[in-house]
C-alpha atoms as a PDB file:
ATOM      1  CA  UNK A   1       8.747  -0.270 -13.332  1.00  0.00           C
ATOM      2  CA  UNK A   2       6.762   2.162 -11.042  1.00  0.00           C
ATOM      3  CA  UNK A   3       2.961   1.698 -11.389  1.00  0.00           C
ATOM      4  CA  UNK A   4       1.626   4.202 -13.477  1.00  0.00           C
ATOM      5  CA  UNK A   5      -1.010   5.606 -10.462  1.00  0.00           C
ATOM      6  CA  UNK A   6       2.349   6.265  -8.561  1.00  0.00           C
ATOM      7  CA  UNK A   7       3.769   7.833 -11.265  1.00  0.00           C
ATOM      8  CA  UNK A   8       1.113  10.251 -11.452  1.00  0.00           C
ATOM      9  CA  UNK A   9       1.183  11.256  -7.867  1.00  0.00           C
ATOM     10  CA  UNK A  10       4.123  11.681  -7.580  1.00  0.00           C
ATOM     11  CA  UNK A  11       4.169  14.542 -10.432  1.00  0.00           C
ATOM     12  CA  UNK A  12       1.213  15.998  -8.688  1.00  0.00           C
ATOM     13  CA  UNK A  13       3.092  16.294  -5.741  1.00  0.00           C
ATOM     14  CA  UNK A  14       6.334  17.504  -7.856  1.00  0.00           C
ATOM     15  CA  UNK A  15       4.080  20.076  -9.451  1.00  0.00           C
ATOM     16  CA  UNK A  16       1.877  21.375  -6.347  1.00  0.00           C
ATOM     17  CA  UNK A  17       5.824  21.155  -4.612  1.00  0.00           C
ATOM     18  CA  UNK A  18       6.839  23.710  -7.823  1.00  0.00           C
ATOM     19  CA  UNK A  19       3.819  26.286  -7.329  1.00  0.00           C
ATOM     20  CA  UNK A  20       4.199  26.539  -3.518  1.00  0.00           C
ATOM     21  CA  UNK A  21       8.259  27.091  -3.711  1.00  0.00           C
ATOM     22  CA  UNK A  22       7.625  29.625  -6.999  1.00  0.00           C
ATOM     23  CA  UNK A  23       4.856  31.270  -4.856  1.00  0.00           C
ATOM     24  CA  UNK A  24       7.011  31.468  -1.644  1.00  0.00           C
ATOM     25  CA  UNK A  25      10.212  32.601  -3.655  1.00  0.00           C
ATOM     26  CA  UNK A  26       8.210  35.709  -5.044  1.00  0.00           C
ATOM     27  CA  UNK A  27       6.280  36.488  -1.902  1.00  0.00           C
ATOM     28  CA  UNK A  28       9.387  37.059  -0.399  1.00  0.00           C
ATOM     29  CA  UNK A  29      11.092  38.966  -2.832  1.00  0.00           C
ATOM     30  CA  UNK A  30       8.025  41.452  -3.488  1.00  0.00           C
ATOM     31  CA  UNK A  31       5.332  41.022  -0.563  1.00  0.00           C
ATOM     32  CA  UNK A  32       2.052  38.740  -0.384  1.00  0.00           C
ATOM     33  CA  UNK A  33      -0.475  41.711  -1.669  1.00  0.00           C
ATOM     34  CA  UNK A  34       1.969  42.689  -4.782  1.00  0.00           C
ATOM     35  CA  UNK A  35       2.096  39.189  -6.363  1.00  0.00           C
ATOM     36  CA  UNK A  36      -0.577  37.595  -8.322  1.00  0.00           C
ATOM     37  CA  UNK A  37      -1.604  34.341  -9.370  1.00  0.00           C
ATOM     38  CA  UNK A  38      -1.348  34.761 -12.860  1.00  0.00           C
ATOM     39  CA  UNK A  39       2.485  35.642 -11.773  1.00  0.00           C
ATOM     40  CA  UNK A  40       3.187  32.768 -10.278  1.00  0.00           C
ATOM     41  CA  UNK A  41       1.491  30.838 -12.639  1.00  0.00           C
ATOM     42  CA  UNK A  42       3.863  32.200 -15.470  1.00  0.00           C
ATOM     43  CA  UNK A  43       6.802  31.389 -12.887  1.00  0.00           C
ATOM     44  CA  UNK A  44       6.000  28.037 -12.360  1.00  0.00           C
ATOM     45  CA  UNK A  45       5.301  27.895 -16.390  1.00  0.00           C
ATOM     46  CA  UNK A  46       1.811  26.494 -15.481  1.00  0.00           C
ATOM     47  CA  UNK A  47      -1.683  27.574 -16.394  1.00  0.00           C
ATOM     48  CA  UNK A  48      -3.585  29.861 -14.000  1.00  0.00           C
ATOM     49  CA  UNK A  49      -6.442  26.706 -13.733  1.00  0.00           C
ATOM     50  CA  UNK A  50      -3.732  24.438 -12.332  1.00  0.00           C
ATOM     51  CA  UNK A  51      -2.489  26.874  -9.664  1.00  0.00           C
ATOM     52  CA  UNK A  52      -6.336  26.891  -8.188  1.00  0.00           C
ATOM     53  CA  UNK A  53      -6.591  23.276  -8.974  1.00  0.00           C
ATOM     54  CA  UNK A  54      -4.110  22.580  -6.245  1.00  0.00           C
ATOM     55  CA  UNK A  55      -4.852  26.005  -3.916  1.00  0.00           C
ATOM     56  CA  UNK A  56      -8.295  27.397  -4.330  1.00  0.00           C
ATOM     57  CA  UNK A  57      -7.061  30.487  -2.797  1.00  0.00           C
ATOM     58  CA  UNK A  58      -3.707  32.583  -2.827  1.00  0.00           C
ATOM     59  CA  UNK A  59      -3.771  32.583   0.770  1.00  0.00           C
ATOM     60  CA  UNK A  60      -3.696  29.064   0.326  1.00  0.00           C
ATOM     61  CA  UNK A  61      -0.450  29.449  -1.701  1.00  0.00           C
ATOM     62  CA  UNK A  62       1.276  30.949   1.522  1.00  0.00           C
ATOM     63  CA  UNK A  63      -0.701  28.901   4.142  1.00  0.00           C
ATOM     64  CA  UNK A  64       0.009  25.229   2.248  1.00  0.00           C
ATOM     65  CA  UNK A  65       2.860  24.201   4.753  1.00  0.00           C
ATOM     66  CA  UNK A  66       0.845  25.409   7.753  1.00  0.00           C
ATOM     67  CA  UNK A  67      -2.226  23.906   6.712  1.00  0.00           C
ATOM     68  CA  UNK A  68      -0.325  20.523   6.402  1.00  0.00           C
ATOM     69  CA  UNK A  69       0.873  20.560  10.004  1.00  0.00           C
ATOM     70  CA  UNK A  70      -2.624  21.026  11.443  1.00  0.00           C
ATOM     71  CA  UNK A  71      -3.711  18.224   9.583  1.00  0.00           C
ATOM     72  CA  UNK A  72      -0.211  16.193  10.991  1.00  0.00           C
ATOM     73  CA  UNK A  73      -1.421  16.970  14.451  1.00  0.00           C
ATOM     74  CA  UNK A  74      -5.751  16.062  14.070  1.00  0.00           C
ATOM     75  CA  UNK A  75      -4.224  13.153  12.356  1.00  0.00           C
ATOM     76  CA  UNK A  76      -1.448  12.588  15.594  1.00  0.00           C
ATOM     77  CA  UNK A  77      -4.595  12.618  17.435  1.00  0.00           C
ATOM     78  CA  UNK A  78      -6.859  10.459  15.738  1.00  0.00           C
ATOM     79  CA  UNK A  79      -4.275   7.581  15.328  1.00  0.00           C
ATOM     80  CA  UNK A  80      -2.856   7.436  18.789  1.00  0.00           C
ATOM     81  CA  UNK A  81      -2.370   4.587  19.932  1.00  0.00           C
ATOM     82  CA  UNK A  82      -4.545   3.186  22.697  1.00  0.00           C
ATOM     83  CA  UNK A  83      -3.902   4.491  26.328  1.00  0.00           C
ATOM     84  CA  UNK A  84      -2.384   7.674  24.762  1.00  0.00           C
ATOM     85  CA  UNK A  85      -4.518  10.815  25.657  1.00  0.00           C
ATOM     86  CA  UNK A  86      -5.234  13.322  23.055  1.00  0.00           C
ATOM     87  CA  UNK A  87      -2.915  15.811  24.943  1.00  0.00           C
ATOM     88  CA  UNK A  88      -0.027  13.825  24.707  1.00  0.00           C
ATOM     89  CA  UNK A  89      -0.449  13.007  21.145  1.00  0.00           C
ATOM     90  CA  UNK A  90      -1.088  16.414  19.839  1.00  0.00           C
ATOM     91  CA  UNK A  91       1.933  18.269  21.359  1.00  0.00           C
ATOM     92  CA  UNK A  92       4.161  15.176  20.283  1.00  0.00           C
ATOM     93  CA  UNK A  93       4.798  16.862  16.560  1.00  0.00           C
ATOM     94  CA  UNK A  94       5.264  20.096  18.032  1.00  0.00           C
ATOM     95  CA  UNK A  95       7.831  19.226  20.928  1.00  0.00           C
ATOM     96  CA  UNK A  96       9.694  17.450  18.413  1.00  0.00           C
ATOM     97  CA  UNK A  97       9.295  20.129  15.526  1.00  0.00           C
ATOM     98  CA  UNK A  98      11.051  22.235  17.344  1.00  0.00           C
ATOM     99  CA  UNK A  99      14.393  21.246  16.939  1.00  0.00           C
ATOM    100  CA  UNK A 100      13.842  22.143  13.301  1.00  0.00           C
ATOM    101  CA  UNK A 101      14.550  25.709  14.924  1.00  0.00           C
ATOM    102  CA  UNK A 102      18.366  25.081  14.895  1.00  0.00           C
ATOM    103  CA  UNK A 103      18.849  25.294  11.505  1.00  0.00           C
ATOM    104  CA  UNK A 104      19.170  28.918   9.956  1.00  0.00           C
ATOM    105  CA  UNK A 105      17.555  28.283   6.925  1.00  0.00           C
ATOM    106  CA  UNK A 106      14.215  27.033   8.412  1.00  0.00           C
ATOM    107  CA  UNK A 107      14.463  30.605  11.004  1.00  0.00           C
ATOM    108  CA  UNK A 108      15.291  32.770   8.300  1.00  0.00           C
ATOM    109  CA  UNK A 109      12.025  31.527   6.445  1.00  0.00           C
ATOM    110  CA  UNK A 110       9.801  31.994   9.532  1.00  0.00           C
ATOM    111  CA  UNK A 111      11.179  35.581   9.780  1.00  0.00           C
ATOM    112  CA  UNK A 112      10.352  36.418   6.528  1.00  0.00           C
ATOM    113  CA  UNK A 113       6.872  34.563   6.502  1.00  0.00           C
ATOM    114  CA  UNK A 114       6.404  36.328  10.091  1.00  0.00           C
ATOM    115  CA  UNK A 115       6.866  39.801   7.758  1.00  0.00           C
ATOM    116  CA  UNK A 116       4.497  39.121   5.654  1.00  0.00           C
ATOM    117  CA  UNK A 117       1.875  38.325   7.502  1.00  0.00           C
ATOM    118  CA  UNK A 118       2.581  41.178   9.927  1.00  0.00           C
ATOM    119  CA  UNK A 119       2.116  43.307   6.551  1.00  0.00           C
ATOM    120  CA  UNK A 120      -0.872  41.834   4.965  1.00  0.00           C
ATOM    121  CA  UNK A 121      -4.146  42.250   6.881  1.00  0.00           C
ATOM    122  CA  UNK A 122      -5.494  39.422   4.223  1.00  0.00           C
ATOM    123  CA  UNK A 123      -3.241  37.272   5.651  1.00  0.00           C
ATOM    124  CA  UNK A 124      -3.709  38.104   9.050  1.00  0.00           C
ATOM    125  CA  UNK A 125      -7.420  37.283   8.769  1.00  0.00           C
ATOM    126  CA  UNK A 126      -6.501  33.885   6.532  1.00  0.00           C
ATOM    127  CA  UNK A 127      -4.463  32.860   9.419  1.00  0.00           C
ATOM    128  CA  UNK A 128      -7.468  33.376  11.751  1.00  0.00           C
ATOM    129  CA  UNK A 129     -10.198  31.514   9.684  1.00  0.00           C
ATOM    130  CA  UNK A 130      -7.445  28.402   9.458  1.00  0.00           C
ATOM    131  CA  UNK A 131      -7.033  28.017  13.022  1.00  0.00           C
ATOM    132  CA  UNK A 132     -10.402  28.259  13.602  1.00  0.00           C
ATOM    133  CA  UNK A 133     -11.296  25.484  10.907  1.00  0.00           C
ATOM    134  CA  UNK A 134      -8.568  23.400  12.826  1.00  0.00           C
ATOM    135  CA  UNK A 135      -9.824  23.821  16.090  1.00  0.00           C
ATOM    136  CA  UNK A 136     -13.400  23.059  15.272  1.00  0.00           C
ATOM    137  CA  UNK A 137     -12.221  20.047  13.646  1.00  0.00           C
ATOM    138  CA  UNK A 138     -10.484  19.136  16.655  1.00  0.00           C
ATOM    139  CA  UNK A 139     -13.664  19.995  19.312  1.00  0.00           C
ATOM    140  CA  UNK A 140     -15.293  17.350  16.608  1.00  0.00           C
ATOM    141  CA  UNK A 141     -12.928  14.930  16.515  1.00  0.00           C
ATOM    142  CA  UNK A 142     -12.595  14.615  20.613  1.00  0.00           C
ATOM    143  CA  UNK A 143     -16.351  14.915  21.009  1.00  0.00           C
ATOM    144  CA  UNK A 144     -16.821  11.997  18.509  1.00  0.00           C
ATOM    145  CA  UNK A 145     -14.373  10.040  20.881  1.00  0.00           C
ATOM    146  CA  UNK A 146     -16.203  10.975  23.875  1.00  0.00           C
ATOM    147  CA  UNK A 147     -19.740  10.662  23.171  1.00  0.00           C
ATOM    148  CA  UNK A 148     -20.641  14.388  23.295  1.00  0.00           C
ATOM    149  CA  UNK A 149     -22.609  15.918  21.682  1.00  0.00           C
ATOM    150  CA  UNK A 150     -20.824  18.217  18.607  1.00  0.00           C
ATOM    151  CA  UNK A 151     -21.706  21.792  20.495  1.00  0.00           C
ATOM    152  CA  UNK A 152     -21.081  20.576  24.130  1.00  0.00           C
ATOM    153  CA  UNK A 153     -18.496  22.841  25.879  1.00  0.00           C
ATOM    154  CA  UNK A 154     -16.011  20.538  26.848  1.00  0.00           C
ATOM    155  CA  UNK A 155     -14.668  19.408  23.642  1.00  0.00           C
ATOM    156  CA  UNK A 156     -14.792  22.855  22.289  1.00  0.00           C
ATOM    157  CA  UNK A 157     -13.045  24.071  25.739  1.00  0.00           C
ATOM    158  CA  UNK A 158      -9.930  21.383  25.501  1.00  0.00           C
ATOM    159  CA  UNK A 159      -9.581  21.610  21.477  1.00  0.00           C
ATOM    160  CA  UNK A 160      -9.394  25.448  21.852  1.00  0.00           C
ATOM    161  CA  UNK A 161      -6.839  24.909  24.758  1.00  0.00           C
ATOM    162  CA  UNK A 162      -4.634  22.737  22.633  1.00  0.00           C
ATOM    163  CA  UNK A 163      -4.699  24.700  19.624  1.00  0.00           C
ATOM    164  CA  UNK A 164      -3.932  27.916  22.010  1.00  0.00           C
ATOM    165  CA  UNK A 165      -0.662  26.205  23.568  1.00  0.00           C
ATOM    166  CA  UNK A 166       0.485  25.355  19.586  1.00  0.00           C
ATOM    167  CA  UNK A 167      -0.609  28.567  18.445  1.00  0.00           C
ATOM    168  CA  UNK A 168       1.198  31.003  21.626  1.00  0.00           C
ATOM    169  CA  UNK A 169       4.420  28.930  20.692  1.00  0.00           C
ATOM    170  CA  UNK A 170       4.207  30.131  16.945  1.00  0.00           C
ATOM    171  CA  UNK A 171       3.922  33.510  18.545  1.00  0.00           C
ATOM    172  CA  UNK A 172       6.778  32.977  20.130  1.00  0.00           C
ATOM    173  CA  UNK A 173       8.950  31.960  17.653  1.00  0.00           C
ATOM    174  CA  UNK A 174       7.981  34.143  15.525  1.00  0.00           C
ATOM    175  CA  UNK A 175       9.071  37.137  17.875  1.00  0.00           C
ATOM    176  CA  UNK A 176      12.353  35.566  19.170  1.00  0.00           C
ATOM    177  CA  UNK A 177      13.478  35.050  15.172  1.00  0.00           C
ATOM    178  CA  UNK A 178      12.263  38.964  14.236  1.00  0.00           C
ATOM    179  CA  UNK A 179      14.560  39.206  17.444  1.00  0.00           C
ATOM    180  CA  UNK A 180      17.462  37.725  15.850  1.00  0.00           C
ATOM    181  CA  UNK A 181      17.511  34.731  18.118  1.00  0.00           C
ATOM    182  CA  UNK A 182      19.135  31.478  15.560  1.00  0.00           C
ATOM    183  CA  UNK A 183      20.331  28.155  16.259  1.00  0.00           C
ATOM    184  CA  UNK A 184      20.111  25.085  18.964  1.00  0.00           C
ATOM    185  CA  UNK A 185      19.505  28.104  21.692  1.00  0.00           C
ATOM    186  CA  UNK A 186      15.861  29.157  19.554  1.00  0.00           C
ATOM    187  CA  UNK A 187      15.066  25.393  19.485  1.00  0.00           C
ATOM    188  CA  UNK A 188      15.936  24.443  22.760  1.00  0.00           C
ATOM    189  CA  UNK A 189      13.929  27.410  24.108  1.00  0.00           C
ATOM    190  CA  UNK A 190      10.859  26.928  21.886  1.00  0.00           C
ATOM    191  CA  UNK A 191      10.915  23.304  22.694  1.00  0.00           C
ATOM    192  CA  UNK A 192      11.027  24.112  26.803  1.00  0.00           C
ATOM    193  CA  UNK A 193       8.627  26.429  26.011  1.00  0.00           C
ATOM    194  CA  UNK A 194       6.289  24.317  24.637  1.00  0.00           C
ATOM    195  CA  UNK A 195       6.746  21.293  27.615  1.00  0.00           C
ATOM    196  CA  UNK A 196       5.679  23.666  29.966  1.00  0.00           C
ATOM    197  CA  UNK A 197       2.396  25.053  28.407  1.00  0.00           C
ATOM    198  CA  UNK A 198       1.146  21.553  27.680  1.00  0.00           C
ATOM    199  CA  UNK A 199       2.706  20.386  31.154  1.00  0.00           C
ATOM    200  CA  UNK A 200       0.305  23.287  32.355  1.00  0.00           C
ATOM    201  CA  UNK A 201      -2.914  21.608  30.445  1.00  0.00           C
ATOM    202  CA  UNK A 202      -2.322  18.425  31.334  1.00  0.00           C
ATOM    203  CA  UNK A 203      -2.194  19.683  35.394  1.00  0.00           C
ATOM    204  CA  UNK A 204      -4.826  22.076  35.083  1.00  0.00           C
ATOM    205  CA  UNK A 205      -5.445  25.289  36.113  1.00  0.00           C
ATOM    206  CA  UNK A 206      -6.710  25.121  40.163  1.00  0.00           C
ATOM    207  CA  UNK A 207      -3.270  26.346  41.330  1.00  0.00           C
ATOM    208  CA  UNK A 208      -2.427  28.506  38.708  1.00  0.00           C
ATOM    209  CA  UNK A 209      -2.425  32.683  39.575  1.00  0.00           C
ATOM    210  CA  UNK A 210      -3.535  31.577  43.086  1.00  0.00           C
ATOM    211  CA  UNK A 211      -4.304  35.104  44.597  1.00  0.00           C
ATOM    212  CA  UNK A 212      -1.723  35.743  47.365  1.00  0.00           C
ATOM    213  CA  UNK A 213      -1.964  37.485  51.030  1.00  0.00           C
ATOM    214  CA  UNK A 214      -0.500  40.487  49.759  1.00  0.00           C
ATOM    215  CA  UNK A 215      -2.884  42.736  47.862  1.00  0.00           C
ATOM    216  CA  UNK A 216      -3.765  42.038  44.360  1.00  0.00           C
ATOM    217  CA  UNK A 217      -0.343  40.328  43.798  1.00  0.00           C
ATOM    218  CA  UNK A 218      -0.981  36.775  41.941  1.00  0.00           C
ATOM    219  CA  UNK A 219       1.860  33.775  42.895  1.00  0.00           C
ATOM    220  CA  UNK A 220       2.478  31.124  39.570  1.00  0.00           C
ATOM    221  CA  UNK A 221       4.505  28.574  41.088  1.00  0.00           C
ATOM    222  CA  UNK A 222       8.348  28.441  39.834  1.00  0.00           C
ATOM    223  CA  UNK A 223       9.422  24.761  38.368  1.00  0.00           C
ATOM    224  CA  UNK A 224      11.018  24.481  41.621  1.00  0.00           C
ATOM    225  CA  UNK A 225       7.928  24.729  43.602  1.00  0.00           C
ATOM    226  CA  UNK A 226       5.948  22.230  41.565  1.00  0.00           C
ATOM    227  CA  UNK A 227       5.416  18.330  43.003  1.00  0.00           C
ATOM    228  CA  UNK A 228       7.649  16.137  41.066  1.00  0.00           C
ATOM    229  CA  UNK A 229       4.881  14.553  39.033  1.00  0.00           C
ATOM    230  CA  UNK A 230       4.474  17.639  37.602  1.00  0.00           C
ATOM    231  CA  UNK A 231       8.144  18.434  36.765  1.00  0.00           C
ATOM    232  CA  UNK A 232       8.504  14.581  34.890  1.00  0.00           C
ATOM    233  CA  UNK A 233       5.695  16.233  32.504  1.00  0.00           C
ATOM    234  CA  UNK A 234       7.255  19.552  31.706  1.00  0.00           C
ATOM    235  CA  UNK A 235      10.528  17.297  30.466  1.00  0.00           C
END
């Protein structure tokens, strides 16, 4: 027989599973701003108290699955194994996330989630104040690695770089599925998108926009152009 601690975890994860899915279902069909948490509640025949017990906020509601991938990646980076940089080990989840992309129900809810938020300025700021939290989180964790101090640049610099690269792909896909783009073709592009931005990071930024001879124009050099250590990283 299952222990009885297991047991009960397992029907707090079947009933926070239930509130997020009722929430989602009803966002969708009405908008974020229209919907209530005494709605949902009711939906997901549950007291008001137990939806906040499990999402202090209804941003939260909307956020959950989000919010549980930036802790998959601080946690990618925190358990690496040794000789694995924290670059490597935070776009790991996200390269291989995106072939999630190819199936049509996962596209068709980031184009509706990408409506909503579009629509609700309470979510757009949400959004904002969650990546943030992440990021600092992440200048933290890599400055605790490193010895820094908490405030020193650097860690702040690379954690805000990292979360930029995840955060422009999200962009991305969020546009190309508005776009109608489905399928292996939105994954595949999403996940060569992504190899390149953190192939970028990990080369740095010296020869990047190098000013040319002509005028103002800038040169980015073309996969072709790049040495071939370079190209084994964008892979």
């Amino acid at each position: 027989m299952e222990p009885r601690t297991g047991l009960r975890e397992r029907k707090k994860q079947q009933t926070r599973q239930l509130i997020f899915q009722t929430a989602a279902r009803l966002f969708a069909a009405r908008g974020f701003d229209a919907v209530t948490v005494a709605e949902v509640a009711r939906a997901a025949d549950v007291s008001e108290m137990t939806v906040f017990n499990y999402f202090p906020t209804k941003e939260d509601l909307f956020f959950a699955g989000m919010q549980f991938f930036e802790e998959r990646l601080l946690e990618a980076v925190r358990g690496r194994a040794e000789g694995v940089s924290a670059s490597a080990a935070f776009r790991r989840p996200i390269v291989d996330g995106c072939s999630r992309l190819a199936a049509e129900e996962n596209a068709e809810m980031i184009a509706k989630a990408a409506v909503l938020i579009g629509g609700s300025p309470a979510l757009q700021v949400r959004e904002r104040e969650i990546v943030s939290r992440y990021t600092q989180w992440l200048a933290e964790l890599l400055a605790t690695e490193t010895g820094a101090r908490p405030n020193d640049v650097e860690p702040q610099a690379v954690a805000g770089a990292l979360m930029a690269a995840h955060r422009a792909l999200v962009g991305y896909v969020r546009g190309s599925v508005l776009a109608g783009r489905r399928g292996p073709r939105l994954a595949a592009d999403a996940r060569s998108q992504a190899r390149r931005a953190f192939a970028r990071l990990d080369s740095g930024l010296a020869d990047y926009t190098i000013r040319s001879h002509q005028g103002n124009e800038r040169h980015t050099a073309s996969r072709q152009d790049r040495p071939p250590s370079r190209r084994i990283q964008a892979r």
